[in-house]
C-alpha atoms as a PDB file:
ATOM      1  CA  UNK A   1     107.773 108.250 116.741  1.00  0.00           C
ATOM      2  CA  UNK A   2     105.632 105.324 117.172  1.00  0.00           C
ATOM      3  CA  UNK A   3     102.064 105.733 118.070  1.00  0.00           C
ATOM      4  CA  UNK A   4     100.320 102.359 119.411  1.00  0.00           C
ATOM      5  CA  UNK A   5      96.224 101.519 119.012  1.00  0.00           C
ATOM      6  CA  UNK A   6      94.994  98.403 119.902  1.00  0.00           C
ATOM      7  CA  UNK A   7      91.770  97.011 118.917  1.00  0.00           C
ATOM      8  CA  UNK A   8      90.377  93.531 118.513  1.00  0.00           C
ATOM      9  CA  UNK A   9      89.965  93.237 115.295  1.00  0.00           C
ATOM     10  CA  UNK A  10      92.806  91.475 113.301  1.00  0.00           C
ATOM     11  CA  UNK A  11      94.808  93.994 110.909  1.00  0.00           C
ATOM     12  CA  UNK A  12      93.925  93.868 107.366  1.00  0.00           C
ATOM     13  CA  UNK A  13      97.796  93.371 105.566  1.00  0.00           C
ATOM     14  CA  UNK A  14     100.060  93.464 102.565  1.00  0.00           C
ATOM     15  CA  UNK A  15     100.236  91.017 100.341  1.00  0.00           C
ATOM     16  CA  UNK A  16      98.642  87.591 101.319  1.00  0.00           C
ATOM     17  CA  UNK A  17     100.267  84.564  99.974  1.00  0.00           C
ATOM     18  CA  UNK A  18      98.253  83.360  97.042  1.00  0.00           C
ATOM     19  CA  UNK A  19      96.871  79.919  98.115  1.00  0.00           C
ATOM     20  CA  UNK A  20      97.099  80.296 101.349  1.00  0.00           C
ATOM     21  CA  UNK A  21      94.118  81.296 103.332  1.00  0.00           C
ATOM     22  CA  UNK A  22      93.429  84.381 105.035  1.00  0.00           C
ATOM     23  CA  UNK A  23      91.641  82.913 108.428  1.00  0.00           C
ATOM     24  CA  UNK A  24      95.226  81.617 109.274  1.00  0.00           C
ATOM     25  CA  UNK A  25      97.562  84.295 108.679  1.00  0.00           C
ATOM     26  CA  UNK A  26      98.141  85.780 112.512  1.00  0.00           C
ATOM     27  CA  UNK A  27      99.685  88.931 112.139  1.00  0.00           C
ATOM     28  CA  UNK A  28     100.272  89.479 115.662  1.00  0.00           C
ATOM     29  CA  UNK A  29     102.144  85.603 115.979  1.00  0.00           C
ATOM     30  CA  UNK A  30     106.241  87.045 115.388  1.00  0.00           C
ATOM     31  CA  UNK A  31     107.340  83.476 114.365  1.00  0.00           C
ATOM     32  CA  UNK A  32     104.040  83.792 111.036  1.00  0.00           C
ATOM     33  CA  UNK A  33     104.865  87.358 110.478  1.00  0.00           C
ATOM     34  CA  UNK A  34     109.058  87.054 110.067  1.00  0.00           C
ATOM     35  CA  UNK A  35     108.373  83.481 108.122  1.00  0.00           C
ATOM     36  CA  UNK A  36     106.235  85.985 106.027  1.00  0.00           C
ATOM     37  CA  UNK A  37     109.321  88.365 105.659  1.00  0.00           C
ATOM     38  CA  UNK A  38     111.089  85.728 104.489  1.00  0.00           C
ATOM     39  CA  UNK A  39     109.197  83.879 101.830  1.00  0.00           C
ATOM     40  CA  UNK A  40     108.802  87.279  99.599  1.00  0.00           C
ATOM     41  CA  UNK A  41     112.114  87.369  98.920  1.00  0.00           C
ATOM     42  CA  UNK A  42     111.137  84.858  95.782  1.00  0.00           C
ATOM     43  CA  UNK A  43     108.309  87.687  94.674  1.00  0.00           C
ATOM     44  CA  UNK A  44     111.110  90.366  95.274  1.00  0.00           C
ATOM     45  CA  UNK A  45     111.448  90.890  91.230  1.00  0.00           C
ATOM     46  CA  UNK A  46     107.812  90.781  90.862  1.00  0.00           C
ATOM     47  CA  UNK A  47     107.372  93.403  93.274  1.00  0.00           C
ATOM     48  CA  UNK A  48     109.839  95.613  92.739  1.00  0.00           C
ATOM     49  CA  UNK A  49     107.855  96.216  88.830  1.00  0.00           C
ATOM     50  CA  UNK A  50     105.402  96.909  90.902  1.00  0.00           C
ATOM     51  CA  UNK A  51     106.486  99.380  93.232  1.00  0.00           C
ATOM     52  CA  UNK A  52     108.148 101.212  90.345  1.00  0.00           C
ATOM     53  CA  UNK A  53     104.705 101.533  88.973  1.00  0.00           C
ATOM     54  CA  UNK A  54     103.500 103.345  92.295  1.00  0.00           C
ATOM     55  CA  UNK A  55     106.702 105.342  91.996  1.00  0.00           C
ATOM     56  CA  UNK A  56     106.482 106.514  88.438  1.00  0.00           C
ATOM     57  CA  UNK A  57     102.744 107.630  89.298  1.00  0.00           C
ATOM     58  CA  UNK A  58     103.632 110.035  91.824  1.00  0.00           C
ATOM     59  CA  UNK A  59     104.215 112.975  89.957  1.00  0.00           C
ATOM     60  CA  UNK A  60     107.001 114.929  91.411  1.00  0.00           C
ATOM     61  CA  UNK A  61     110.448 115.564  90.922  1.00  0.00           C
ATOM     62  CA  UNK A  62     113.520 113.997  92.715  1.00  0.00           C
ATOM     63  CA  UNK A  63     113.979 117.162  94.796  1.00  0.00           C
ATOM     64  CA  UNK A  64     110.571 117.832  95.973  1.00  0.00           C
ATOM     65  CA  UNK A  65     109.137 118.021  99.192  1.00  0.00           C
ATOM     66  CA  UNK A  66     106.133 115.848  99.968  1.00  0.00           C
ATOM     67  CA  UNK A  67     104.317 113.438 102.552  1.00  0.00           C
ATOM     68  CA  UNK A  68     102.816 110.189 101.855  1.00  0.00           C
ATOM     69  CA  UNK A  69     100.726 107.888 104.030  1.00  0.00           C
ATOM     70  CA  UNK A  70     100.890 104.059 103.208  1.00  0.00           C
ATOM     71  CA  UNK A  71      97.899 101.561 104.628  1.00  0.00           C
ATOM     72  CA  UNK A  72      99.370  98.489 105.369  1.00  0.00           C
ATOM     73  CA  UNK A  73     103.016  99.163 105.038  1.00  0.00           C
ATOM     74  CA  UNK A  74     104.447  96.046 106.297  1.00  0.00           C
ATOM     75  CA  UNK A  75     107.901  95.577 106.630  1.00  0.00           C
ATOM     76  CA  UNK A  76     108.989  98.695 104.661  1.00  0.00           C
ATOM     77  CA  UNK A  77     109.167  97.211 100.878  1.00  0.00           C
ATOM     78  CA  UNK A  78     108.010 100.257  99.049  1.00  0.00           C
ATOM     79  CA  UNK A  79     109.967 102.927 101.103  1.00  0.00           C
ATOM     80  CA  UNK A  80     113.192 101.625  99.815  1.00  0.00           C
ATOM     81  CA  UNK A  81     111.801 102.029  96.202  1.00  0.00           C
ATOM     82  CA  UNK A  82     110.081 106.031  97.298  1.00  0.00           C
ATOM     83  CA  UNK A  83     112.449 107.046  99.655  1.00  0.00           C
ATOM     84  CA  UNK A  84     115.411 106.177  97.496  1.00  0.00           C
ATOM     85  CA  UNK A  85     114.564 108.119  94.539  1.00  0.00           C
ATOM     86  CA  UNK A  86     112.780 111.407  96.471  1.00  0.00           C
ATOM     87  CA  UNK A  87     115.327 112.236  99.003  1.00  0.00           C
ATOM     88  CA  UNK A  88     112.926 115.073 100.545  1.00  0.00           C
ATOM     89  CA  UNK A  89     109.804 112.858 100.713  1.00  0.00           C
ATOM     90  CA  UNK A  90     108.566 112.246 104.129  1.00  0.00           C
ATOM     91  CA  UNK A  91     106.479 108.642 104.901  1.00  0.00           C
ATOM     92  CA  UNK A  92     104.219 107.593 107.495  1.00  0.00           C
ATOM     93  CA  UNK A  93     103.969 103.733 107.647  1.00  0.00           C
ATOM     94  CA  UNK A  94     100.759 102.166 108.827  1.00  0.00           C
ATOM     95  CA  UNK A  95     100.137  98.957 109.839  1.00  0.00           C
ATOM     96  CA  UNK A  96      98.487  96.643 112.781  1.00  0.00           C
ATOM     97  CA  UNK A  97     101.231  94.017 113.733  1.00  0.00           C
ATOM     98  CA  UNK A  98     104.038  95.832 115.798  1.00  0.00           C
ATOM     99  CA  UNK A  99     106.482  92.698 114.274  1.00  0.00           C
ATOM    100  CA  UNK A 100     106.046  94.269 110.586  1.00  0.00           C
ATOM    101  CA  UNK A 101     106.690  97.890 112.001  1.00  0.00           C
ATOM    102  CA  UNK A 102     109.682  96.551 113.657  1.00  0.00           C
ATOM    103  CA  UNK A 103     110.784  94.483 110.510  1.00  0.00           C
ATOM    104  CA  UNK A 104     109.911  98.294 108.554  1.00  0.00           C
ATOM    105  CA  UNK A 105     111.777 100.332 111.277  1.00  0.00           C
ATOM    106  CA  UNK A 106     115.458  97.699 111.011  1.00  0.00           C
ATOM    107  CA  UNK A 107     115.146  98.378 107.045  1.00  0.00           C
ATOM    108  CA  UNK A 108     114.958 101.871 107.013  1.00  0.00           C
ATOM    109  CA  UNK A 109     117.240 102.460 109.589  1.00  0.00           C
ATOM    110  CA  UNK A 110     119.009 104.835 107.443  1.00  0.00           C
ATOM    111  CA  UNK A 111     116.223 107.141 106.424  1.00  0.00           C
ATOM    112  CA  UNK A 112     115.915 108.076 110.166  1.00  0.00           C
ATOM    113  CA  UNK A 113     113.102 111.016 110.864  1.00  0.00           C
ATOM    114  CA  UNK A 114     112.090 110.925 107.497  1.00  0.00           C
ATOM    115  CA  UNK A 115     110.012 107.583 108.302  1.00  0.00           C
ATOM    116  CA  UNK A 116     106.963 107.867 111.040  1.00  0.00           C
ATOM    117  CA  UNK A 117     105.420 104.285 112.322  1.00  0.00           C
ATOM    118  CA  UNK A 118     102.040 104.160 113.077  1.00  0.00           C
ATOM    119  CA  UNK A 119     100.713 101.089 114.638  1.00  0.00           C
ATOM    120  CA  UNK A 120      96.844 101.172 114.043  1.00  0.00           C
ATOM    121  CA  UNK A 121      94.269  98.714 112.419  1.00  0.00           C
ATOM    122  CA  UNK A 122      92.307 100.039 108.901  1.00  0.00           C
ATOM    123  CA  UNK A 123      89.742  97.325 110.190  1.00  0.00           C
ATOM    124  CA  UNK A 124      88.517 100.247 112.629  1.00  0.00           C
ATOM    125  CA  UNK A 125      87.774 103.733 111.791  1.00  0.00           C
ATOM    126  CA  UNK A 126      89.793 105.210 114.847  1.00  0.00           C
ATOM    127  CA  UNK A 127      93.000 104.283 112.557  1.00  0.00           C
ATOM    128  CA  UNK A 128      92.553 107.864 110.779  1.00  0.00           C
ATOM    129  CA  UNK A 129      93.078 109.972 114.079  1.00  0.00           C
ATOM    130  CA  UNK A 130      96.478 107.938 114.844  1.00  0.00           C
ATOM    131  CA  UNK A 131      98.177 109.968 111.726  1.00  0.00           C
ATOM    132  CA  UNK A 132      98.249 113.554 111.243  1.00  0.00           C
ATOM    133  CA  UNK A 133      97.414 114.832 107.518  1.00  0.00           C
ATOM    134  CA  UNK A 134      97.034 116.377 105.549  1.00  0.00           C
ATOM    135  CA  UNK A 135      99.216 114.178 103.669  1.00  0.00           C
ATOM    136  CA  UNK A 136      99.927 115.005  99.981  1.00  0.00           C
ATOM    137  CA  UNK A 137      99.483 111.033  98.595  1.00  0.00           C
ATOM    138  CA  UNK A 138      97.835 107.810 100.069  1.00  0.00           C
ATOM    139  CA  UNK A 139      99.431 105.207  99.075  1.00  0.00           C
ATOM    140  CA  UNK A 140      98.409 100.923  99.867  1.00  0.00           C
ATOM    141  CA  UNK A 141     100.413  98.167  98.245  1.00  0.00           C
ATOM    142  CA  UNK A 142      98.504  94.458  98.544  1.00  0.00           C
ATOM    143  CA  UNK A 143      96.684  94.856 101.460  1.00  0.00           C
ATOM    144  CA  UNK A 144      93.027  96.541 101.397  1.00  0.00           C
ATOM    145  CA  UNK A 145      91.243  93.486 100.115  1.00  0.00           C
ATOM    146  CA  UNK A 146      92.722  91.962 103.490  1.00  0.00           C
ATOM    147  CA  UNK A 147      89.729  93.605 104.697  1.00  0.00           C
ATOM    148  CA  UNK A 148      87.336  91.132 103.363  1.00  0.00           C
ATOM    149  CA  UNK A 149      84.329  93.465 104.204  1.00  0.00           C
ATOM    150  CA  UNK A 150      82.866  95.904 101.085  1.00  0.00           C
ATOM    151  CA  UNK A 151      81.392  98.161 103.490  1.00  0.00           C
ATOM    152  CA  UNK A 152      84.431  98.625 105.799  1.00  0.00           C
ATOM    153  CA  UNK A 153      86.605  99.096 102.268  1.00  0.00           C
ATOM    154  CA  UNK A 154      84.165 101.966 101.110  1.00  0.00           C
ATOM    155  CA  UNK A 155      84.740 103.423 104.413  1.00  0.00           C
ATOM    156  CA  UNK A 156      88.086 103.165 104.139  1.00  0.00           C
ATOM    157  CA  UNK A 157      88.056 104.775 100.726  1.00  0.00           C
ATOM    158  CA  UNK A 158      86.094 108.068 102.673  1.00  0.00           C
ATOM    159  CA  UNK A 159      88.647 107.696 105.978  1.00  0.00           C
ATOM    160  CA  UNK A 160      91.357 108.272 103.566  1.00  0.00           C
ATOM    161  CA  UNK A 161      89.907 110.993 101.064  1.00  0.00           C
ATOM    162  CA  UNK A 162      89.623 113.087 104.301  1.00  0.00           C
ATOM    163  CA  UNK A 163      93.354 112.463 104.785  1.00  0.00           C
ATOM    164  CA  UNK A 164      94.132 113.986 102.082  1.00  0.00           C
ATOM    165  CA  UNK A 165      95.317 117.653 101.051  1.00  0.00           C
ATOM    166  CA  UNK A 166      94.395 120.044  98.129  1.00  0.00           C
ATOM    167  CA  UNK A 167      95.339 118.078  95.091  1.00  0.00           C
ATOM    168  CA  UNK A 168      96.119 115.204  97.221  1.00  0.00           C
ATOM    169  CA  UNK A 169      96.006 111.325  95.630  1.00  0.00           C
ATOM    170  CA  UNK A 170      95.077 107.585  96.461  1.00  0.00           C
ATOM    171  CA  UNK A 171      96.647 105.066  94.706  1.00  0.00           C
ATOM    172  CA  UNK A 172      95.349 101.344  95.245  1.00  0.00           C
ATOM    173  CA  UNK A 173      97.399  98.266  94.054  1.00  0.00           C
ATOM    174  CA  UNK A 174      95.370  95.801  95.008  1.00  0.00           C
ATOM    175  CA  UNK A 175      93.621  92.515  93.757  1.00  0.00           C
ATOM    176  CA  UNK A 176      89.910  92.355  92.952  1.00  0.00           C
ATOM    177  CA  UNK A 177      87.552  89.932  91.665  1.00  0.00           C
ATOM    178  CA  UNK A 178      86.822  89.363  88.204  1.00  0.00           C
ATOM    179  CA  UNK A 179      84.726  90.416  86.296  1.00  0.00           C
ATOM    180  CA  UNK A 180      82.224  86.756  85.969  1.00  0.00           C
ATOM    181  CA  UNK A 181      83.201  83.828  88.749  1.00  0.00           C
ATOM    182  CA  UNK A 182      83.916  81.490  85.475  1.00  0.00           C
ATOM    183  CA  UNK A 183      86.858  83.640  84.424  1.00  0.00           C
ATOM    184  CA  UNK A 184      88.592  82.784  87.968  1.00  0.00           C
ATOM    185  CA  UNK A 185      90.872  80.156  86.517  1.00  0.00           C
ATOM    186  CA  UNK A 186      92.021  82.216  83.627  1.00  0.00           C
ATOM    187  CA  UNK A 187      93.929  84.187  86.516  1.00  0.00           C
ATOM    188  CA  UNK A 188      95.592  80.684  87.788  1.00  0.00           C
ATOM    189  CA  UNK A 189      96.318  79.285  83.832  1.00  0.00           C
ATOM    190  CA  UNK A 190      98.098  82.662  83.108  1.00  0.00           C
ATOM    191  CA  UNK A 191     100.962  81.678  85.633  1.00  0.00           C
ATOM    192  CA  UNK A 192     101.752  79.107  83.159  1.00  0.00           C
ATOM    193  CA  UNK A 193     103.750  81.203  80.642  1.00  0.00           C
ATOM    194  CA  UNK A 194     106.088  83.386  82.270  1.00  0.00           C
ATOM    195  CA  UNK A 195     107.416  85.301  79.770  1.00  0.00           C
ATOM    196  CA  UNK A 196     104.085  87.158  79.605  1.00  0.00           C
ATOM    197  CA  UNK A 197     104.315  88.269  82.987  1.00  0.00           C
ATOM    198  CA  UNK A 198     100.751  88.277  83.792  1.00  0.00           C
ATOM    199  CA  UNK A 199      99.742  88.967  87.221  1.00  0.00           C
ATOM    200  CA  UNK A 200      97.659  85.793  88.898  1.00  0.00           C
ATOM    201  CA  UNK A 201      96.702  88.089  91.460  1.00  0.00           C
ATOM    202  CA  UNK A 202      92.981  88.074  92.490  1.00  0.00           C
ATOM    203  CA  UNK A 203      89.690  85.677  92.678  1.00  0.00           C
ATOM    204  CA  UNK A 204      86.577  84.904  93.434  1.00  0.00           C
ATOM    205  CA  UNK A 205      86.590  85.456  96.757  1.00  0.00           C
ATOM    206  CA  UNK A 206      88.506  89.240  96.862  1.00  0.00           C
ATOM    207  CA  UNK A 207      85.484  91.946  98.112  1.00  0.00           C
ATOM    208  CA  UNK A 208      85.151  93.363  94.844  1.00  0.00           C
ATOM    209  CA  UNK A 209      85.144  93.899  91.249  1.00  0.00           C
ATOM    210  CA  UNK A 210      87.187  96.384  89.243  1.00  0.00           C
ATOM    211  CA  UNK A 211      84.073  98.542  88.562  1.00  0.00           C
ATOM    212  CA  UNK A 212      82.821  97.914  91.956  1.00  0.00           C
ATOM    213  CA  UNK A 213      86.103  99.385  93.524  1.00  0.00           C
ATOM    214  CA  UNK A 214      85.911 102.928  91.046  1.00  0.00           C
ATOM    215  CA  UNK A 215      82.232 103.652  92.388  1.00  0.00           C
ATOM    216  CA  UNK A 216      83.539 103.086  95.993  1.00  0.00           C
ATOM    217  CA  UNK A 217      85.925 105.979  95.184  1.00  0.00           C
ATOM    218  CA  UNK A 218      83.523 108.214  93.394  1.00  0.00           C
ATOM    219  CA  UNK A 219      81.366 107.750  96.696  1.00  0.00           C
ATOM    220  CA  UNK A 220      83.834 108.779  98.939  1.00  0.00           C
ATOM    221  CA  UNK A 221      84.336 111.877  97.568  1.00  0.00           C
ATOM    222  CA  UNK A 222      87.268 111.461  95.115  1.00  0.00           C
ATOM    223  CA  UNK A 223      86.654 114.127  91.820  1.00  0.00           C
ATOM    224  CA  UNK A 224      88.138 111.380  89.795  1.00  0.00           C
ATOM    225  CA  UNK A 225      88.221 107.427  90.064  1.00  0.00           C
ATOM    226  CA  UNK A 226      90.640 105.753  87.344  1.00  0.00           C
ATOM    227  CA  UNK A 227      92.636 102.300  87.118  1.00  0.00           C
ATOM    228  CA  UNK A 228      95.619 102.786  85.486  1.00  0.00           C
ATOM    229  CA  UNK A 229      97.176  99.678  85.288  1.00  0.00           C
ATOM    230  CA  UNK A 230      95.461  96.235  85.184  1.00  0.00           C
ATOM    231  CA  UNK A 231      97.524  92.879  84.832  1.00  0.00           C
ATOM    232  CA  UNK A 232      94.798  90.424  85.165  1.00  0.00           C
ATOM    233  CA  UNK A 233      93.109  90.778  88.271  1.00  0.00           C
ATOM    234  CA  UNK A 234      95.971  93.074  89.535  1.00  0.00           C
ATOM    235  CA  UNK A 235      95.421  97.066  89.785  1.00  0.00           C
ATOM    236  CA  UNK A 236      96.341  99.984  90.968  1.00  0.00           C
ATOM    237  CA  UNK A 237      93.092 102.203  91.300  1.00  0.00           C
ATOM    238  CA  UNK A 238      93.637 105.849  91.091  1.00  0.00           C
ATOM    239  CA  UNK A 239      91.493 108.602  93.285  1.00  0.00           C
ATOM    240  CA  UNK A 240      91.977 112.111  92.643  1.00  0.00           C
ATOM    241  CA  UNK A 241      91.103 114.593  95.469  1.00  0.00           C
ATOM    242  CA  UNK A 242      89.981 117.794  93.559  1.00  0.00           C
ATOM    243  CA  UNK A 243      92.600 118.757  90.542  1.00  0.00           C
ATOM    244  CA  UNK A 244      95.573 117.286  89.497  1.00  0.00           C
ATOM    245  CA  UNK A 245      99.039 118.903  90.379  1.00  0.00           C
ATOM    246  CA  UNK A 246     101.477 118.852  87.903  1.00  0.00           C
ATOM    247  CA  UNK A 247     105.183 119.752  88.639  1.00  0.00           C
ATOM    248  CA  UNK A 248     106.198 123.369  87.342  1.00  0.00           C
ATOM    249  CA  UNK A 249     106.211 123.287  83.461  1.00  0.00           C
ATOM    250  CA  UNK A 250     104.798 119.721  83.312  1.00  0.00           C
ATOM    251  CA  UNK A 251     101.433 119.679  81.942  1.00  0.00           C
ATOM    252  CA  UNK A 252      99.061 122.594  80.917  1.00  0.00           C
ATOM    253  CA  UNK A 253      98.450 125.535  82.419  1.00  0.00           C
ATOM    254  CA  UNK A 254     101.683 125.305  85.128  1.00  0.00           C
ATOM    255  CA  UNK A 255     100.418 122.076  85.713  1.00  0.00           C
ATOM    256  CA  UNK A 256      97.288 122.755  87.520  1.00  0.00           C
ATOM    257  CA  UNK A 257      94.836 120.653  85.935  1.00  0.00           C
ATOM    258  CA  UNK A 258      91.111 121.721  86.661  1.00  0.00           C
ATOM    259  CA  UNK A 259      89.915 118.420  85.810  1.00  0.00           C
ATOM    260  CA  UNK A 260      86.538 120.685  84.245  1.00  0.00           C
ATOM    261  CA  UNK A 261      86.643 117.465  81.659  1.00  0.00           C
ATOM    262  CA  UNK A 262      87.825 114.502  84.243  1.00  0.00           C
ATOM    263  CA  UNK A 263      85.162 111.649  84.223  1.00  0.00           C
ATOM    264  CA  UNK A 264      83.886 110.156  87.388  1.00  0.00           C
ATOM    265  CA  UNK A 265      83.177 106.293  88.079  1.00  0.00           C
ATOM    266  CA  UNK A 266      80.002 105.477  86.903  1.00  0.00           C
ATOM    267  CA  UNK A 267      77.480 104.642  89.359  1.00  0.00           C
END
C-alpha cells in the first residue's frame, strides 16, 4: 500500500553526496535520483558497517515480531540489512520522491506485505498522519540533516516521539557539525588514511552540533537522549521513549529497565 502527499516543499533525503551541494540535488528529477542509486554502490561497504550498527541496536531476537518506521528510506538500503535478519519484522518506508520508493519497492520485491511505502515529506508536519503507529522503533539513516532547518528538526524529533509505542526507540545516524568551525577540516584530512576508517561525514554547515542534537531529543519528550556511536562527525543518536525493553532473560529484571537512573541530555 502506497499512500501519496504532496507538498511544496522539497523532501529532506538519505545520504547526500559529500561535496556536492544540497540546493541541486532534485529529488523529484528520475534521471538525479537513479544516477544517485547508482553512484552508492562505491559507499556500499561503508554502509553496510553502518547499517549493521542500526541492526545490532535493535534489541530483539531473530524471531520476534516488531514494526519499524524509517524517515527517509530511499531506495530500500537498510531493509535488506533488517528485514534479512528479523524475518517477522514489519517496515514502513518513508520518503518524498516517488522514484526512491519505486527504486525501494523493485528491491524488496521479495519481502512483499511485510514492506509499507509511504510517500510523504518530513519537511511538513502532515508527514506523521500518512503512517499509522504506534510503531515499536524509528529508525533514519543519512537523511534528517537534509532538513537544513533546527527548528523543523526539533519538530521532527517531537512528530516522531509521538509515533512511538510504550518502550518504543529513535535511532538517528546522521551527520552533525562539530564541535568548533576550525575543527571542520580534521573531518576532510581523516579520509586520508583508510585503514582507520574514520567517518568524514559532517561540517560546518550540517544544522547542528552533537550536544545540540541530544537536547532536541530531551525536548521532545524522549526519557533518555544518548549517542552511541560517533566516528568523527558521524552518529547515531539514541532516544528512548519511557523504559527500555529488553528481550526475555536479557537484562535485569526480565528486561524491563525502569530507567529510575537513565540520564537525560543536558539542557
Amino acid at each position: 500500500m502506497e499512500v501519496t502527499h504532496h507538498h511544496d516543499a522539497h523532501e529532506s533525503h538519505e545520504m547526500a553526496d559529500h561535496g556536492r551541494e544540497h540546493h541541486v540535488e532534485d529529488w523529484n528529477d528520475e534521471d538525479f535520483v537513479l544516477s544517485w542509486i547508482e553512484r552508492q554502490k562505491a559507499r556500499a561497504p561503508e554502509r553496510r558497517r553502518q547499517f549493521a550498527k542500526l541492526r545490532a541496536l535493535i534489541p530483539r531476537k531473530p524471531e520476534d515480531q516488531f514494526r519499524y518506521v524509517n524517515l527517509g528510506a530511499g531506495p530500500g538500503f537498510l531493509e535488506e540489512v533488517l528485514l534479512e535478519h528479523f524475518p517477522h519484522a514489519q517496515a514502513t518506508l518513508v520518503d518524498g520522491s516517488l522514484v526512491m520508493l519505486g527504486a525501494a519497492r523493485q528491491r524488496l520485491e521479495s519481502y512483499g506485505s511485510r514492506v509499507e511505502y509511504v510517500q510523504a515529506n518530513l519537511a511538513m508536519p502532515e508527514w506523521a498522519g500518512a503512517v499509522s503507529g504506534p510503531f515499536d522503533f524509528a529508525l533514519s539513516s543519512i537523511a534528517i540533516h537534509n532538513l537544513r532547518n533546527p527548528y523543523r528538526i526539533r519538530a521532527l524529533y517531537a512528530e516522531t516521539y509521538h509515533l512511538l509505542g510504550h518502550g518504543g526507540m529513535f535511532y538517528n545516524l546522521d551527520y552533525v557539525r562539530p564541535a568548533r568551525p576550525s575543527l571542520a577540516p580534521l573531518g576532510r584530512w581523516v579520509s586520508n588514511d583508510a585503514e582507520a576508517d574514520l567517518s568524514r561525514g559532517g561540517g560546518h554547515d550540517m544544522p547542528g552540533t552533537l550536544l545540540e542534537q541530544l537536547v532536541w531529543l530531551s525536548e521532545a519528550g524522549f526519557a533518555c537522549a544518548d549517542v552511541v556511536w560517533k566516528s568523527m562527525n558521524t552518529v547515531i543518536l539514541c532516544g528512548l521513549r519511557d523504559h527500555l525493553h529488553m528481550p526475555e532473560g536479557e537484562g535485569e529484571e526480565h528486561g524491563h529497565d525502569h530507567g529510575g537512573g537513565e540520564a537525560h541530555a543536558a539542557h
